[in-house]
Protein backbone atom coordinates (compact mmCIF):
# COMPACT_ATOMS: atom_id res chain seq x y z
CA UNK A 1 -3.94 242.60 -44.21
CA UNK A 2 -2.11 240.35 -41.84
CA UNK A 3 -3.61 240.04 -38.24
CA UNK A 4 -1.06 238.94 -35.49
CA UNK A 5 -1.32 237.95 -31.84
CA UNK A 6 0.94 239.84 -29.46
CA UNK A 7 3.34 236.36 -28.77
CA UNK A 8 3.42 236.44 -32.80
CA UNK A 9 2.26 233.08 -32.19
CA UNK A 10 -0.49 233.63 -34.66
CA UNK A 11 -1.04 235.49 -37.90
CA UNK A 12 -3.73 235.18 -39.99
CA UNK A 13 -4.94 236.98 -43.60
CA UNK A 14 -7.82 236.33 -45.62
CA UNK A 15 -6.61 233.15 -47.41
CA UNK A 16 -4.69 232.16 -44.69
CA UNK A 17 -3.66 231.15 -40.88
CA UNK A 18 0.19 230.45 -39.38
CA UNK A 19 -0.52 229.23 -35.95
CA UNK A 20 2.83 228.05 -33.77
CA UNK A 21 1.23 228.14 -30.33
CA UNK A 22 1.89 224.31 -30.17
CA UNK A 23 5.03 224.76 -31.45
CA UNK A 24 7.03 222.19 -32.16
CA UNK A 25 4.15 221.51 -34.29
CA UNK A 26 3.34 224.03 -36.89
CA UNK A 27 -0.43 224.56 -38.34
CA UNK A 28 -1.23 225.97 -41.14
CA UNK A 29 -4.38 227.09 -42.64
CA UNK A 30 -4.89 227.22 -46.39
CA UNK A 31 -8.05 228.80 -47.66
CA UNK A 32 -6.88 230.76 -50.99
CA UNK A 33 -3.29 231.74 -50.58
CA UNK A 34 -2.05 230.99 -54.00
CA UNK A 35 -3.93 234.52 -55.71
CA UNK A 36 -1.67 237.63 -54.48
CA UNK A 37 -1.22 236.59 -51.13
CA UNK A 38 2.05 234.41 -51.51
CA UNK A 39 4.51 237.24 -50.28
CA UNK A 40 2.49 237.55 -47.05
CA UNK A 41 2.54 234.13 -46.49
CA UNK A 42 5.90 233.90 -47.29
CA UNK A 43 7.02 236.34 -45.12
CA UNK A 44 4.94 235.30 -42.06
CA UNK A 45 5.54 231.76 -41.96
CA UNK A 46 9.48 233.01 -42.03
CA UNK A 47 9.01 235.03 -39.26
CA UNK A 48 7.11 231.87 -36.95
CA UNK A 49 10.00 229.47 -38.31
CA UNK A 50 12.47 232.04 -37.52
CA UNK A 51 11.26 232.80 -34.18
CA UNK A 52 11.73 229.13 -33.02
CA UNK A 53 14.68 226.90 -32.82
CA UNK A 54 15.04 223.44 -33.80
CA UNK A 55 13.19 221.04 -35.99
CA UNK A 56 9.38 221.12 -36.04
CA UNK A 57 6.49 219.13 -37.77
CA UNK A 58 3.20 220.95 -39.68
CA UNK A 59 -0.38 220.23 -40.11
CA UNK A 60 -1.17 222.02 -43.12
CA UNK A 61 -5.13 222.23 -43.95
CA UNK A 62 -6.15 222.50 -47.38
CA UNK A 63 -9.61 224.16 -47.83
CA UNK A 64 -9.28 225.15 -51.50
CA UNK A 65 -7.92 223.27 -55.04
CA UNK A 66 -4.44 224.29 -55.85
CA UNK A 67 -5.11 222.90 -58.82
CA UNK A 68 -6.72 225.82 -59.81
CA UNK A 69 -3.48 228.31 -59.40
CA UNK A 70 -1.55 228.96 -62.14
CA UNK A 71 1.33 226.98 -61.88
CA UNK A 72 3.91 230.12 -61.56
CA UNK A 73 1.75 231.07 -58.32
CA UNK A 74 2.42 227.67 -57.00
CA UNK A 75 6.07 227.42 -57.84
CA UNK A 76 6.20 230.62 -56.00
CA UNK A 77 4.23 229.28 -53.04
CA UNK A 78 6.80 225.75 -52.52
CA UNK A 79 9.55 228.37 -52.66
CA UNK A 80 8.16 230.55 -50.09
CA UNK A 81 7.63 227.26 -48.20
CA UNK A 82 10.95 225.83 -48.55
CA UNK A 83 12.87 229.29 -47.79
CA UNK A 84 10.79 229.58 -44.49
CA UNK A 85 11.27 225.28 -43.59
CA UNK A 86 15.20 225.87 -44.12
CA UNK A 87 15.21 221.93 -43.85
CA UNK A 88 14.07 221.92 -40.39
CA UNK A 89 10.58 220.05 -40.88
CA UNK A 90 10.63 216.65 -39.51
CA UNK A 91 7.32 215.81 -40.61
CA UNK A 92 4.52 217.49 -43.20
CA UNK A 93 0.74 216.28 -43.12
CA UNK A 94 -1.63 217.54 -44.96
CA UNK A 95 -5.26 217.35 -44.23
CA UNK A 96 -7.56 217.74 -47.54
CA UNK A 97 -11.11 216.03 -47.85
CA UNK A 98 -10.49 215.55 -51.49
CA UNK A 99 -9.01 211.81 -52.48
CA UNK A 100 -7.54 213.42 -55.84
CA UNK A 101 -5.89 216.38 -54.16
CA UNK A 102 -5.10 213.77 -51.47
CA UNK A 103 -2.73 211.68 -54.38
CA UNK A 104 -1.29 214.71 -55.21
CA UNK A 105 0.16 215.39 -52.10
CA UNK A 106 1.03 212.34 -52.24
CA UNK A 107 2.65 211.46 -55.55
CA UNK A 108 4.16 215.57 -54.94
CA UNK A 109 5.87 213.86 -51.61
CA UNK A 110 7.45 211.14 -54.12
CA UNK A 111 8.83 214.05 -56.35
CA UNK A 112 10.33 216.80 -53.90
CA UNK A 113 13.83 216.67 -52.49
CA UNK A 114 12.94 217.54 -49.01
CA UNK A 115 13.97 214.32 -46.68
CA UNK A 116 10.74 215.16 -44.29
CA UNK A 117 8.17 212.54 -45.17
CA UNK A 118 4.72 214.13 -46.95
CA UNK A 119 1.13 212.56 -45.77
CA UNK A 120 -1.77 213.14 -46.83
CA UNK A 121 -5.35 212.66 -44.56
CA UNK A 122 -8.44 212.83 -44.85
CA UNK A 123 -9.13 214.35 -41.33
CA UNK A 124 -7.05 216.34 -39.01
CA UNK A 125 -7.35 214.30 -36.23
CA UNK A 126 -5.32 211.61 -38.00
CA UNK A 127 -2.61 214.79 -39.17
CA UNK A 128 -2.32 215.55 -35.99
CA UNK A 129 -2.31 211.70 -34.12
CA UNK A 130 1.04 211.49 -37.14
CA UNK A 131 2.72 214.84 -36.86
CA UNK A 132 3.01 214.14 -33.00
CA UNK A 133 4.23 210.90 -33.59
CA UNK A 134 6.82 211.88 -35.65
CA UNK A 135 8.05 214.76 -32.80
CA UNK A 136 7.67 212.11 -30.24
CA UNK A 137 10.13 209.63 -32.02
CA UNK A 138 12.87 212.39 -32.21
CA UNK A 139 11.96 213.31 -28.11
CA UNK A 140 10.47 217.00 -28.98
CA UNK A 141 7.54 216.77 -27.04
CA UNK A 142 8.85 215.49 -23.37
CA UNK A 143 7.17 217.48 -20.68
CA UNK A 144 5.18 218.99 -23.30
CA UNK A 145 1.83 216.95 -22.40
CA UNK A 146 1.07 215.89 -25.57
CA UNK A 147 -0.05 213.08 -26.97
């Protein structure tokens, strides 16, 4: 079941959370999305991107192993991902308190064809402090108050 706010700022499900109320910068919540979930998520990530204009950066938290996904389920998931970026993201961090599944993200940001640079943290804080950078450089965050 997918629980939305009334702006549509906000949807959330089980293994998941989609939150653009800071839009230009998207946050994402990953719990266990990669099981039978991946339409939903698909689908409601398209709608947030959708709803919004112009190029954007995401915080993407990581509070499971993908590792242990089939690998169909997470081919499925990048697609889902990619369809609902369009090419828009400027910047993607991901936040994951795991070093290995830290250098995956990592060595997987060497490997992909999207032109937005992939980080990986070890805190969100950091995410953040980078994702904002990265908006700030391309002026997407004047009289926005952040920082």
């Amino acid at each position: 079941m997918v629980v939305e706010n009334a702006s549509r700022e906000l949807r959330r499900a089980p293994g998941w959370t989609v939150d653009a109320r800071s839009w230009p910068l998207l946050q994402l919540e990953l719990r266990d999305p990669l099981r039978d979930d991946i339409p939903a998520y698909g689908a409601a990530l398209a709608a947030v991107c959708a709803a919004h204009s112009g190029r954007f950066a995401t915080v993407t938290r990581l509070d499971f192993d993908p590792r242990n996904s089939p690998a169909e389920a997470r081919r499925a998931f990048a697609e889902k991902v990619d369809e609902a970026f369009q090419g828009r993201a400027l910047a993607e961090a991901v936040v994951s308190p795991t070093p290995l599944l830290r250098g995956i993200v990592t060595a997987h940001g060497w490997l992909r064809r999207s032109p937005a640079p992939l980080r990986a943290f070890r805190d969100a804080a950091s995410a953040r402090r980078w994702a904002l950078a990265a908006l700030g450089e391309e002026g997407l965050l004047s009289g926005r108050g952040e920082r």
